[in-house]
Protein backbone atom coordinates (compact mmCIF):
# COMPACT_ATOMS: atom_id res chain seq x y z
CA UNK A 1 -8.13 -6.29 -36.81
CA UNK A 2 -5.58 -6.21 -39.64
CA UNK A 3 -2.11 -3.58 -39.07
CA UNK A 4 -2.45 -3.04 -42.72
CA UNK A 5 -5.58 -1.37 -44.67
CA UNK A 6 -5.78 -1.71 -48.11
CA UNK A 7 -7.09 1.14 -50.96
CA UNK A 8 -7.14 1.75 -54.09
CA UNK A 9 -7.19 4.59 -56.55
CA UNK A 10 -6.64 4.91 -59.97
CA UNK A 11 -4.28 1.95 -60.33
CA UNK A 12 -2.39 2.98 -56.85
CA UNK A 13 -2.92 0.27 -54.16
CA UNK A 14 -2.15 2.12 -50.84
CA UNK A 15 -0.98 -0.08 -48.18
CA UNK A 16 -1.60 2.00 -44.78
CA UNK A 17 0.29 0.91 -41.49
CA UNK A 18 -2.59 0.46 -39.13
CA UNK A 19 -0.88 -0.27 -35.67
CA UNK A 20 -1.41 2.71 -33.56
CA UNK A 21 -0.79 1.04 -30.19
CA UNK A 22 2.64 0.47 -30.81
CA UNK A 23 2.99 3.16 -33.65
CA UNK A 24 3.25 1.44 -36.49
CA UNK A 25 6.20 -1.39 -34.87
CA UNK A 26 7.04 -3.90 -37.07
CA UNK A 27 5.47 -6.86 -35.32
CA UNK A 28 5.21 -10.28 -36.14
CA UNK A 29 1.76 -9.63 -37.50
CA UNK A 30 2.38 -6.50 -38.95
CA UNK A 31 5.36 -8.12 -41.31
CA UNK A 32 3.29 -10.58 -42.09
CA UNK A 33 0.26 -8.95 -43.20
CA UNK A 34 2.39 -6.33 -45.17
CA UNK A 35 4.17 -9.36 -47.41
CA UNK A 36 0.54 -10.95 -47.50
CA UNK A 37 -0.81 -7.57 -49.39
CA UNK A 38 2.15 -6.97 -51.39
CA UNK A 39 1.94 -9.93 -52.80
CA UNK A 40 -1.47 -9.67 -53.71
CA UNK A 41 -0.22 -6.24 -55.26
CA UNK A 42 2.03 -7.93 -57.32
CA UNK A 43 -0.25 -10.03 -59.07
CA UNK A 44 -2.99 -7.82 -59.19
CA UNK A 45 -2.45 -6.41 -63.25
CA UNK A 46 -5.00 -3.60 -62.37
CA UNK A 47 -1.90 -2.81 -59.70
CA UNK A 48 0.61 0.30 -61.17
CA UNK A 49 2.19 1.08 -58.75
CA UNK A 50 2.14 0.67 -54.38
CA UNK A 51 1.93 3.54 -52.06
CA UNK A 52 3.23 3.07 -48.15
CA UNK A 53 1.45 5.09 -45.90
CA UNK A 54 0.29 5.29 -41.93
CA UNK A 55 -1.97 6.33 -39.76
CA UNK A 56 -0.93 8.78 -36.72
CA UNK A 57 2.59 10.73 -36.31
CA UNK A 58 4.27 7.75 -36.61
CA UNK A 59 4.96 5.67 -40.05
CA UNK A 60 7.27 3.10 -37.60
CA UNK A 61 8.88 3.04 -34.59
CA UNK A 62 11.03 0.11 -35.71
CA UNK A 63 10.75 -3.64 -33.99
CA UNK A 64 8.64 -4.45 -32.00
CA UNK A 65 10.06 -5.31 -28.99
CA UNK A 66 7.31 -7.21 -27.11
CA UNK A 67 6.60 -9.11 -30.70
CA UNK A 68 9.60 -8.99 -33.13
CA UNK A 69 9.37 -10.16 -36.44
CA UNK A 70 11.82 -13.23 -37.15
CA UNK A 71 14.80 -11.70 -38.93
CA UNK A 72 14.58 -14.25 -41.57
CA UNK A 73 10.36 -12.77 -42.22
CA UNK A 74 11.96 -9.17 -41.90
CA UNK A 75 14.80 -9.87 -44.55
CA UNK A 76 11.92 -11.46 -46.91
CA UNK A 77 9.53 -8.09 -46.81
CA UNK A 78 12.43 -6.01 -47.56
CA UNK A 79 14.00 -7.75 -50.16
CA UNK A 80 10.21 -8.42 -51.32
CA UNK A 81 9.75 -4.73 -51.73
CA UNK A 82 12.89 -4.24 -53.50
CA UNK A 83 11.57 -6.81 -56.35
CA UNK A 84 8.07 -6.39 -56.98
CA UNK A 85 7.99 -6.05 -60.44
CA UNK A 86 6.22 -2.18 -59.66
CA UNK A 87 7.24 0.60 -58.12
CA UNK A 88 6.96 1.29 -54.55
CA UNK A 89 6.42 4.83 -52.79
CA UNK A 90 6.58 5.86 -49.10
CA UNK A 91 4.13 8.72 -47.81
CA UNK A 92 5.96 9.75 -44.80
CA UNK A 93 3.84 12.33 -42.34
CA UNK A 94 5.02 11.49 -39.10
CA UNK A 95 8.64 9.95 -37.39
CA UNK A 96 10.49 7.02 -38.09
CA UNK A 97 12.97 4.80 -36.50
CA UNK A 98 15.25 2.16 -36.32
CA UNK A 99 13.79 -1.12 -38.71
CA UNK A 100 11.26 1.59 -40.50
CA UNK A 101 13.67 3.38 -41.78
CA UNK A 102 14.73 -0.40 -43.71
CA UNK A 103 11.04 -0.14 -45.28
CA UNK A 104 11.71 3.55 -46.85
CA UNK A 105 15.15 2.51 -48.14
CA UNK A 106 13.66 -0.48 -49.98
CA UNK A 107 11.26 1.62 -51.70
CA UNK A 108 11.86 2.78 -55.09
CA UNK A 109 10.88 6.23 -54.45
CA UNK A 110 10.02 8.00 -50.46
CA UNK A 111 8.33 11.57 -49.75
CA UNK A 112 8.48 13.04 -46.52
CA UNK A 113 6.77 15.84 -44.83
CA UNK A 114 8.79 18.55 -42.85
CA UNK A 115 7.55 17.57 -39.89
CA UNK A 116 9.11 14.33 -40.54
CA UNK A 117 12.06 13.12 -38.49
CA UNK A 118 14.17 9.67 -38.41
CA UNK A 119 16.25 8.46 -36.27
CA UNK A 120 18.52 5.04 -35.96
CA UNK A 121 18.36 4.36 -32.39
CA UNK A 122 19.73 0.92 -32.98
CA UNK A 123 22.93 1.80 -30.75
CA UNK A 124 20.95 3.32 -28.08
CA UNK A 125 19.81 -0.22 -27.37
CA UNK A 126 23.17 -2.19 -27.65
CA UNK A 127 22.43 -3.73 -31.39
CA UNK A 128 23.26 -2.37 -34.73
CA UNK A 129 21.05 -1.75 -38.13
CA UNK A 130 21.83 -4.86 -39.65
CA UNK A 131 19.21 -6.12 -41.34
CA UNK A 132 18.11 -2.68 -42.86
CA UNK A 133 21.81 -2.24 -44.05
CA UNK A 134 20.85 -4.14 -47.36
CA UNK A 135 19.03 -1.41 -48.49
CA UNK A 136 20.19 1.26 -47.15
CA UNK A 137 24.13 1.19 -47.79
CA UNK A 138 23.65 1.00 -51.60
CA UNK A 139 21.03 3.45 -51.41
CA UNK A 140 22.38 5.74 -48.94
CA UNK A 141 25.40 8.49 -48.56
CA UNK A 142 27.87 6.37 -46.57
CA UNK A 143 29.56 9.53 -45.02
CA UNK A 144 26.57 10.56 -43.70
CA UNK A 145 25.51 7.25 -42.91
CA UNK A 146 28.19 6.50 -40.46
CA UNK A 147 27.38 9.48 -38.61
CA UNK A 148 23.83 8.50 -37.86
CA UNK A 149 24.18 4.74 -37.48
CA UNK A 150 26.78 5.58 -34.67
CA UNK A 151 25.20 8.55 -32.98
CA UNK A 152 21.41 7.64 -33.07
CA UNK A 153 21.14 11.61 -33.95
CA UNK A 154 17.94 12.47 -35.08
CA UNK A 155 17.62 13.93 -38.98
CA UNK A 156 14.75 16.08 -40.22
CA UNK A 157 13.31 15.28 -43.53
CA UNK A 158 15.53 17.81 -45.67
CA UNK A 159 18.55 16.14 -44.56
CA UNK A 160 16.85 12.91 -44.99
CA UNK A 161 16.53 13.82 -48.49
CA UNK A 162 19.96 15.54 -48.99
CA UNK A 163 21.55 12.03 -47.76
CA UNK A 164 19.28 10.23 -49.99
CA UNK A 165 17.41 8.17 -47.42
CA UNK A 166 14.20 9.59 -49.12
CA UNK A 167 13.85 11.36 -52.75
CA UNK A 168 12.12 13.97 -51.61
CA UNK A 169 10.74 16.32 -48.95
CA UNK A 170 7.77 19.12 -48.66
CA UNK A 171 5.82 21.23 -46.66
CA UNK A 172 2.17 18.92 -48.34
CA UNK A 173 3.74 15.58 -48.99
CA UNK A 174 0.90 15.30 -50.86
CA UNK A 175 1.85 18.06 -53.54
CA UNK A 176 5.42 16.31 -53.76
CA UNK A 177 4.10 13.01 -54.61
CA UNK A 178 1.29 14.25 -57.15
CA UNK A 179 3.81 14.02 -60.35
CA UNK A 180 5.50 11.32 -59.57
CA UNK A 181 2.44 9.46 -59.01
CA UNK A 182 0.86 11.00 -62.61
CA UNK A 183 4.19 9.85 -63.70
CA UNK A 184 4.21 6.36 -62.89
CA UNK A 185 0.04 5.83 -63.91
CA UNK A 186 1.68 7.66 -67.15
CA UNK A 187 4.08 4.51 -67.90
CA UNK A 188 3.52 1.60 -69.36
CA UNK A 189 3.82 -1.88 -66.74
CA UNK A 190 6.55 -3.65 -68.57
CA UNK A 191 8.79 -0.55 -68.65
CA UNK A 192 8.01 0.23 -65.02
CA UNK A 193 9.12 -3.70 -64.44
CA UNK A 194 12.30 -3.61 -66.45
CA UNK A 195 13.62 -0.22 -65.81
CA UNK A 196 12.81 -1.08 -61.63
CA UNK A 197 14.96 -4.52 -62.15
CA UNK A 198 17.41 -2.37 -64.06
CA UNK A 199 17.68 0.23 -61.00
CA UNK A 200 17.79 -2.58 -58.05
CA UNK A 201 20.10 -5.25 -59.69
CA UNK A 202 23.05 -3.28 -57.01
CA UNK A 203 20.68 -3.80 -53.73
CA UNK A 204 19.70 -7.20 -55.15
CA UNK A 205 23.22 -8.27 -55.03
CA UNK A 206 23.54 -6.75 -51.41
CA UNK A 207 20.64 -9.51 -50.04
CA UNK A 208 22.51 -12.25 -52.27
CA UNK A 209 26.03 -11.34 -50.53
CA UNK A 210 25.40 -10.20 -46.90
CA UNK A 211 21.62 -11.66 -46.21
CA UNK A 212 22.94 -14.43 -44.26
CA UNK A 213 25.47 -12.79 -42.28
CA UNK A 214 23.17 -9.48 -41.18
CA UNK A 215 20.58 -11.69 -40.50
CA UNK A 216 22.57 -13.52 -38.11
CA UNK A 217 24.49 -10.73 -36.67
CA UNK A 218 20.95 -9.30 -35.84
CA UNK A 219 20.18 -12.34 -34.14
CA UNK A 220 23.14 -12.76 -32.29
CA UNK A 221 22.80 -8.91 -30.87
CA UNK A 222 19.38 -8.98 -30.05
CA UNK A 223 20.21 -12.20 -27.61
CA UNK A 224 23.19 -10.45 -25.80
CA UNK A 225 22.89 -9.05 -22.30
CA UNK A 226 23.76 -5.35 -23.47
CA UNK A 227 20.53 -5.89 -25.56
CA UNK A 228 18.73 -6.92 -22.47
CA UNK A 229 19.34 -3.94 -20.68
CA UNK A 230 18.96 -1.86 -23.83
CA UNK A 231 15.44 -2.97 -24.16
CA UNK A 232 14.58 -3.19 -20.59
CA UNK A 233 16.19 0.63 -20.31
CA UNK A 234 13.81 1.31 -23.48
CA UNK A 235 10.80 0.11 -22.51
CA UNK A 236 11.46 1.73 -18.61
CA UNK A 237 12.12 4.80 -19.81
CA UNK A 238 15.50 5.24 -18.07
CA UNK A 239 19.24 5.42 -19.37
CA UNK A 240 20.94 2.02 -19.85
CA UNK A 241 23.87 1.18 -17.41
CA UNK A 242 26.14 2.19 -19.84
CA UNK A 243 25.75 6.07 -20.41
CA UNK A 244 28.44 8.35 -19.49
């Protein structure tokens, strides 16, 4: 069974994170199924505009720990996201953490309901948000950024949208999206192309700089022994060794 269901409704393909068993991780499949329908997406001319979704209280609990996605695979979705030549929302209902929060930064546009809350939790395990970083720091307040990424707090959706790590936030998602999505059926497909490459050319340069780097720093973390325990502490459900 496929981690990603497809829809479609008046010229809005919604991709829908199917996964519950591990909420939504990003696995190897799940990566690879979501590049496999946005690329169909982007070729599709019936295709405005994609809408991100998922099932549960979870849009993504991050990596998947028992099936991580290579890092290379991860950097391509993201970066894939960033230039499909139409615009891509987020419909957040539920929590996200860690590597999802990578997927709503590469969107053009993310709503969130208030029962929403995010999280980076990447320091928790002994590794860092590296990979996500390239959209995220252009994209992001960096103030508030550096308190998160070192803390592993966890953020409710209005401060979510105050920092800009989504556009907007509601009590009915729903109700927040419904202009924006009359907006963008309302515009024509080469200005939705041009004026997207227009607003992405910054993050664009981000993956052309620091791709290579992040993606090996993320390697290079995920292999060390404070990972290890990080994970193993994780998936035990005790502290790691190091907690004071």
């Amino acid at each position: 069974m496929t981690p990603i269901a497809r829809s479609r409704t008046r010229g809005v393909e919604t991709l829908t994170l199917d996964s519950p068993h591990n909420r939504n991780a990003l696995s190897a499949a799940l990566v690879g199924d979501l590049t496999a329908a946005l690329t169909d997406a982007g070729k599709d001319t019936d295709v405005r505009a994609v809408l991100l979704t998922h099932t549960g209280n979870t849009f993504s609990a991050g990596a998947d720990l028992r099936d991580p996605p290579d890092p290379d695979a991860l950097v391509g979705l993201l970066r894939q996201i960033v230039e499909l030549p139409k615009p891509v929302l987020a419909r957040v209902t539920g929590h996200v953490r860690a590597g999802g929060l990578g997927l709503l930064a590469a969107c053009d546009i993310a709503a969130a309901s208030t029962q929403s809350t995010f999280a980076f939790t990447e320091v928790r395990i002994g590794v860092a948000p590296a990979v996500i970083s390239l959209p995220l720091l252009p994209r992001t307040d960096p103030r508030a950024l550096a308190r998160y990424y070192l803390t592993g707090e966890r953020l409710d959706a209005a401060e979510a949208a105050r920092i800009g790590l989504v556009t907007a936030a509601g009590d009915d998602v729903d109700a927040v999206l419904g202009p924006i999505l009359d907006g963008v059926r309302r515009a024509s497909p080469q200005g939705l192309a041009e004026t997207k490459r227009l607003l992405t050319a910054r993050v664009l340069k981000t993956f052309d700089r620091d791709a290579a780097d992040l993606t090996a720093l993320s390697a290079r973390l995920f292999a060390s022994a404070q990972a290890r325990e990080g994970m193993t502490a994780f998936l035990e459900r005790r502290d790691p060794e190091w907690v004071v």
